[in-house]
C-alpha atoms as a PDB file:
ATOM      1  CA  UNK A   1       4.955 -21.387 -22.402  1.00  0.00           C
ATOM      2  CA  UNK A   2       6.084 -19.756 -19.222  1.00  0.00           C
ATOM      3  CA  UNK A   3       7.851 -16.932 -19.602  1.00  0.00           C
ATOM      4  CA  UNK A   4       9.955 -14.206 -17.391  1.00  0.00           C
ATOM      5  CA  UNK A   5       7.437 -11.642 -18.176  1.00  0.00           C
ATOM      6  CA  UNK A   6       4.767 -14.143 -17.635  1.00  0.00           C
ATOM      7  CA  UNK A   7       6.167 -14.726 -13.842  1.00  0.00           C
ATOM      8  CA  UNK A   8       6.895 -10.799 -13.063  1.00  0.00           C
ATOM      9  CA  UNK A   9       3.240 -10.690 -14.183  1.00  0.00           C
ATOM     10  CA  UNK A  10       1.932 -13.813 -11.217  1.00  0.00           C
ATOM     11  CA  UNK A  11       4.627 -12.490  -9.016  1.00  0.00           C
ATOM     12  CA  UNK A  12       2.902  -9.193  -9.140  1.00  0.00           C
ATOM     13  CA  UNK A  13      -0.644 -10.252  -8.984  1.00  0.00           C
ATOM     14  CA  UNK A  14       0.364 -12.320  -6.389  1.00  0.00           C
ATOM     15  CA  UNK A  15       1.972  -9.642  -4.073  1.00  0.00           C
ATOM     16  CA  UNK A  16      -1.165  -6.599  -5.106  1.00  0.00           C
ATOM     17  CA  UNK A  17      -3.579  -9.767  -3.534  1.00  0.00           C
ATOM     18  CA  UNK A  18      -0.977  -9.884  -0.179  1.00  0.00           C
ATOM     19  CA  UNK A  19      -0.854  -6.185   0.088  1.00  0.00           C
ATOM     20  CA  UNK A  20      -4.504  -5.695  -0.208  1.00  0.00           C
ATOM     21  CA  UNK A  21      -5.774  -8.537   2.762  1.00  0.00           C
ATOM     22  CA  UNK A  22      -2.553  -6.557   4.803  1.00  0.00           C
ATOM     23  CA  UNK A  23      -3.901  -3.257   3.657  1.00  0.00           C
ATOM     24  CA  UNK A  24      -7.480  -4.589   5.190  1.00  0.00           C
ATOM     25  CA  UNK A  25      -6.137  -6.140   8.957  1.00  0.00           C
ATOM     26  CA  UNK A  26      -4.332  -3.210   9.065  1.00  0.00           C
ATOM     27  CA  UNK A  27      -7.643  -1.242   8.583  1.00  0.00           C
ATOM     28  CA  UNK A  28      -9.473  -3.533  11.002  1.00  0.00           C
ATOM     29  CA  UNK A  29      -7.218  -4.275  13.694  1.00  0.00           C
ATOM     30  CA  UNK A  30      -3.761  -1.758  13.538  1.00  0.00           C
ATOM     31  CA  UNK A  31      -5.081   1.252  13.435  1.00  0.00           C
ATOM     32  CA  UNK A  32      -7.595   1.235  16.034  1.00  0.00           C
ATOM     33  CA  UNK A  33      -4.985   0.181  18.115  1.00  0.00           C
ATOM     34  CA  UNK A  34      -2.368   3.165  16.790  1.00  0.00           C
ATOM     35  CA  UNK A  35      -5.309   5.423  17.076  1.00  0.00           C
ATOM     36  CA  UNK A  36      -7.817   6.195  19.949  1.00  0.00           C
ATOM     37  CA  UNK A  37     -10.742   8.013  19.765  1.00  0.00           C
ATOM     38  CA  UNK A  38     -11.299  10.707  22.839  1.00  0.00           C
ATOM     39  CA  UNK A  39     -14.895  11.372  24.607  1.00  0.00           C
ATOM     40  CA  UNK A  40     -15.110  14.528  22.274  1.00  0.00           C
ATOM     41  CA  UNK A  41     -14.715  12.347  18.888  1.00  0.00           C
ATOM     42  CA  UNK A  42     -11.228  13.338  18.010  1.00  0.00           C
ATOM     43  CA  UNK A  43      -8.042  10.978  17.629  1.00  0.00           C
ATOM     44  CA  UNK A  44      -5.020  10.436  19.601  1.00  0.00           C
ATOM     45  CA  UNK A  45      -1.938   8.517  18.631  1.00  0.00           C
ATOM     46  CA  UNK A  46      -0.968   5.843  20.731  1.00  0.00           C
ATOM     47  CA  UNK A  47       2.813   6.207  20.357  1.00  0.00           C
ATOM     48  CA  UNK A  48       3.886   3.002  22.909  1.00  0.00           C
ATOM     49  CA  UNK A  49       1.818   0.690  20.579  1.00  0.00           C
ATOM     50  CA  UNK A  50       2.967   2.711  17.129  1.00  0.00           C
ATOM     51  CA  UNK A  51       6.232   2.603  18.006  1.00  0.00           C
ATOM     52  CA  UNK A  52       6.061  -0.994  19.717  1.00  0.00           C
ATOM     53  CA  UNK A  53       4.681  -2.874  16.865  1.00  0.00           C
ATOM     54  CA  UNK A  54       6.629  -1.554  13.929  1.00  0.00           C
ATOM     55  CA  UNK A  55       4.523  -2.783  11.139  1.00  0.00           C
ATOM     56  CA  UNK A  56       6.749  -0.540   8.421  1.00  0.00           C
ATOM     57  CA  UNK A  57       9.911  -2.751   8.813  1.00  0.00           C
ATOM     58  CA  UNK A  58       8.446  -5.749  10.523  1.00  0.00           C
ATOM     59  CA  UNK A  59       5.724  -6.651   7.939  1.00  0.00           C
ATOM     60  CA  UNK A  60       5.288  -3.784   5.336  1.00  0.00           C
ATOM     61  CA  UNK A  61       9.018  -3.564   4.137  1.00  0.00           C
ATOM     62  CA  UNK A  62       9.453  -7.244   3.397  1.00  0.00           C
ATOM     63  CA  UNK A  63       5.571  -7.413   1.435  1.00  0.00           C
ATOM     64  CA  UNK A  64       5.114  -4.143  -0.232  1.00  0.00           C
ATOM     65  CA  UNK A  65       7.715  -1.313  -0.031  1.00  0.00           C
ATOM     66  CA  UNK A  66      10.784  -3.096  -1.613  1.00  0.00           C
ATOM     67  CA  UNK A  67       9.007  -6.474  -3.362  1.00  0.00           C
ATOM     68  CA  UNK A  68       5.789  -4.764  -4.651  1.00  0.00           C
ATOM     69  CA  UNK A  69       7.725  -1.168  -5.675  1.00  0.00           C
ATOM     70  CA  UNK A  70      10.783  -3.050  -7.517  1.00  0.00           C
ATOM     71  CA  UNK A  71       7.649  -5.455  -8.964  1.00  0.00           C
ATOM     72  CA  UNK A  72       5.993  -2.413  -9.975  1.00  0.00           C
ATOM     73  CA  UNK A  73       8.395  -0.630 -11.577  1.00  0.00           C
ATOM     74  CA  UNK A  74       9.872  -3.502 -13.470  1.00  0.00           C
ATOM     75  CA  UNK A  75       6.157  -4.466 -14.606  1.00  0.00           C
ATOM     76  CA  UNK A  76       5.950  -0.320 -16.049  1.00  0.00           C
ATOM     77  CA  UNK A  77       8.758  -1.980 -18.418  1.00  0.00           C
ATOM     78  CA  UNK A  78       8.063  -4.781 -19.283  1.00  0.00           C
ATOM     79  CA  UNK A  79       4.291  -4.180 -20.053  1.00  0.00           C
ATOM     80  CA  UNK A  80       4.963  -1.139 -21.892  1.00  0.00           C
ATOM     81  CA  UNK A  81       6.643  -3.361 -24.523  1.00  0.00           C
ATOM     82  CA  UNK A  82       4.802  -6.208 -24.019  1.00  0.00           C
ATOM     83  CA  UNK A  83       3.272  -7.771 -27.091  1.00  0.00           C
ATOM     84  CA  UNK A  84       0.546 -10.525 -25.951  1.00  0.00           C
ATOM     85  CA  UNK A  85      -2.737  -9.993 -24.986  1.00  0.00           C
ATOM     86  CA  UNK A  86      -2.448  -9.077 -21.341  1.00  0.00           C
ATOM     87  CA  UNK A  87      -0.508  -5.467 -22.495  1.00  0.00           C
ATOM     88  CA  UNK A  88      -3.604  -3.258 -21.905  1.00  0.00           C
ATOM     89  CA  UNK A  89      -4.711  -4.366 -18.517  1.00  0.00           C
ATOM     90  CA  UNK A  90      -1.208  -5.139 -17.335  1.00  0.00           C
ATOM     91  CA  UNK A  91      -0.175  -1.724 -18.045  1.00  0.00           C
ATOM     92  CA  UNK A  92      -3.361   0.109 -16.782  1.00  0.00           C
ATOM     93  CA  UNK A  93      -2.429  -2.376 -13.374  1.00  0.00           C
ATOM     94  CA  UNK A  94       0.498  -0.893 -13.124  1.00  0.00           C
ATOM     95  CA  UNK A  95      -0.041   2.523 -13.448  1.00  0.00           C
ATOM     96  CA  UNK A  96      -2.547   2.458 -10.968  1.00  0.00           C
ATOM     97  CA  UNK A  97      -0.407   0.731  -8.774  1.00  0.00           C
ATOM     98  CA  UNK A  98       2.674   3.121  -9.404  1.00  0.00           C
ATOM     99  CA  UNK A  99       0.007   6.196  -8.234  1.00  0.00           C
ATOM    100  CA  UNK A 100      -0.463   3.896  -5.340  1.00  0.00           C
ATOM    101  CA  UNK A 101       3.221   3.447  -4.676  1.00  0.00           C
ATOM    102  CA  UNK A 102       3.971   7.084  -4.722  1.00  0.00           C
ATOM    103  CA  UNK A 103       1.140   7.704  -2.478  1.00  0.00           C
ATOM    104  CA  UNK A 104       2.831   5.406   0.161  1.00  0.00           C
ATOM    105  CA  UNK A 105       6.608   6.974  -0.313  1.00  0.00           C
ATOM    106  CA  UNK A 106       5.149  10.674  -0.388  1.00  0.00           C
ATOM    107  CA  UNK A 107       2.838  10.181   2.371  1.00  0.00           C
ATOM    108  CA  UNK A 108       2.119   7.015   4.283  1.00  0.00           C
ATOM    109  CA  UNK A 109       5.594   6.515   5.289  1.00  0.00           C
ATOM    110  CA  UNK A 110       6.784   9.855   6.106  1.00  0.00           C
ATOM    111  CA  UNK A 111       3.617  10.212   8.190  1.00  0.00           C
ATOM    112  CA  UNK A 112       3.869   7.132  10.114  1.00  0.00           C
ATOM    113  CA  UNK A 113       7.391   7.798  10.748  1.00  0.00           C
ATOM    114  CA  UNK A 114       6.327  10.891  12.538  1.00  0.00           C
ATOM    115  CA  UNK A 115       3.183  10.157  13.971  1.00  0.00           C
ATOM    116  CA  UNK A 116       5.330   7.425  15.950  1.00  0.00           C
ATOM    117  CA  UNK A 117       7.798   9.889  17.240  1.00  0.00           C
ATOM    118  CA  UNK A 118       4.915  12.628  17.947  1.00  0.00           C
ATOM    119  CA  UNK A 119       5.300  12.270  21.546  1.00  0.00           C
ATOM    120  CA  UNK A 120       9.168  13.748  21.272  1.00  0.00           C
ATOM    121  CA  UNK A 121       8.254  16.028  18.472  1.00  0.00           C
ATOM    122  CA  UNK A 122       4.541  17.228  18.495  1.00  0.00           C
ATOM    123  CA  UNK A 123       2.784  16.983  15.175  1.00  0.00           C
ATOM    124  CA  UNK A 124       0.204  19.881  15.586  1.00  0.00           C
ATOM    125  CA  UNK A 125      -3.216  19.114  14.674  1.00  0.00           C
ATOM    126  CA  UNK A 126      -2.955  15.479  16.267  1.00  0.00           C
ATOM    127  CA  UNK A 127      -6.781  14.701  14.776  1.00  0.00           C
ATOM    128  CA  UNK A 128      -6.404  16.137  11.549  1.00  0.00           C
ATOM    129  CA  UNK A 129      -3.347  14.090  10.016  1.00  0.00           C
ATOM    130  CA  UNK A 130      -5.269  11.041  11.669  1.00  0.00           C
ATOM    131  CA  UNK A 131      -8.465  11.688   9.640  1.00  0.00           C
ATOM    132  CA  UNK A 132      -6.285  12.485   6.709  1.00  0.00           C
ATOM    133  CA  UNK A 133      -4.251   9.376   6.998  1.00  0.00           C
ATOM    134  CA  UNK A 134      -7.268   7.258   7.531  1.00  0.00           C
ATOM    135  CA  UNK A 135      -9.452   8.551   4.668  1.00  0.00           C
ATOM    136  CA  UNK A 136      -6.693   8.106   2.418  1.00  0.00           C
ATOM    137  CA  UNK A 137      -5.578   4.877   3.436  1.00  0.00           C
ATOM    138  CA  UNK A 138      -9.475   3.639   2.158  1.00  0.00           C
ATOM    139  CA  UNK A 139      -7.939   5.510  -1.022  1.00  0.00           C
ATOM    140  CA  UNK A 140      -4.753   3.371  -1.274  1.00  0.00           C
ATOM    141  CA  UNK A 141      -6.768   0.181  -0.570  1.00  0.00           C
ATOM    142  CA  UNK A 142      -8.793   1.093  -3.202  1.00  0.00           C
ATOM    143  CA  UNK A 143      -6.104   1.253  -6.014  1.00  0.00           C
ATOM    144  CA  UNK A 144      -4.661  -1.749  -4.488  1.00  0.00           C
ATOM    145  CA  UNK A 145      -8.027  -4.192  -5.122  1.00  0.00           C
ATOM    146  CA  UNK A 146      -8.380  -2.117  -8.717  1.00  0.00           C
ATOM    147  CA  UNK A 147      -4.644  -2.382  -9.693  1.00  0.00           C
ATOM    148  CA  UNK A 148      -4.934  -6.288  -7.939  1.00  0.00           C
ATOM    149  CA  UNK A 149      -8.232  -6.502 -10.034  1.00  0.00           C
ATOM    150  CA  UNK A 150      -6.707  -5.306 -13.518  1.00  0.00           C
ATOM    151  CA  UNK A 151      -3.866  -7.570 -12.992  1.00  0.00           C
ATOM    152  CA  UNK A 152      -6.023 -10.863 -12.524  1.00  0.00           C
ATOM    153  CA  UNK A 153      -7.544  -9.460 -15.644  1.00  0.00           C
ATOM    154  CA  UNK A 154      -3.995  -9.377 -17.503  1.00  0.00           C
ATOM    155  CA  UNK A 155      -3.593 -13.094 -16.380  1.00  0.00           C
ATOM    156  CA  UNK A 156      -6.505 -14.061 -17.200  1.00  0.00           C
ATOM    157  CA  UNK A 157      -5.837 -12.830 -20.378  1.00  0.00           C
ATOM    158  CA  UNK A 158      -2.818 -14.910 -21.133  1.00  0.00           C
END
């Protein structure tokens, strides 16, 4: 029988899956495009093309930062009480994905918020939060497929 839990738990599978291909074109194709590489090997910010596209509200907002944080959160509740046999991997998904989640409200957004407006309010060390952002963005795609991975395992468990 399908049940509400049952659905948070597809709904949230569902959405980890959308934000990890997302999480990989925007590896692939977005960010070479935000950032350039100089003749002496250290990054620039395109700001025209940063600011320009606007991936956080035009695509991120409406896939991850409100549906999968509000699916997150409700699926730290509902697992955590959850009797069936998807409990353990459902709440090990989550947890991973909350880490994620705070990751992205801590850092990723902040940053990209003022990595866009860097050319009215220098950064600093231009290269630097580039390398940072981009080494930990392989981090965040990397709880994504594991928390995405741990929840297909919490279906499957069903």
């Amino acid at each position: 029988m399908i049940t509400v839990p049952l659905i948070l738990l597809f709904l949230f599978v569902l959405n980890l899956g959308t934000a990890f291909g997302a999480g990989l074109y925007e590896m692939r194709i977005v960010l070479p495009l935000w950032f350039r590489r100089s003749a002496d090997g250290r990054y620039a910010i395109n700001h025209t093309t940063m600011q320009q596209m606007d991936v956080g509200r035009k695509f991120w907002g409406m896939v991850t930062t409100l549906p999968l944080t509000l699916l997150t959160l409700a699926s730290v509740v509902v697992a955590w009480q959850w009797q069936g046999s998807a409990h353990g991997w459902w709440l090990a998904a989550t947890v991973v994905v909350l880490i994620e989640r705070v990751g992205t409200f801590a850092f990723f957004i902040p940053t990209a918020i003022r990595m866009a407006s860097s050319d009215v309010k220098p950064l600093g060390d231009v290269d630097r939060v580039v390398r940072r952002w981009v080494w930990l963005n392989y981090l965040r795609n990397l709880l994504t497929i594991v928390g995405f991975g741990l929840g297909l395992l919490a279906v499957a468990s069903v």
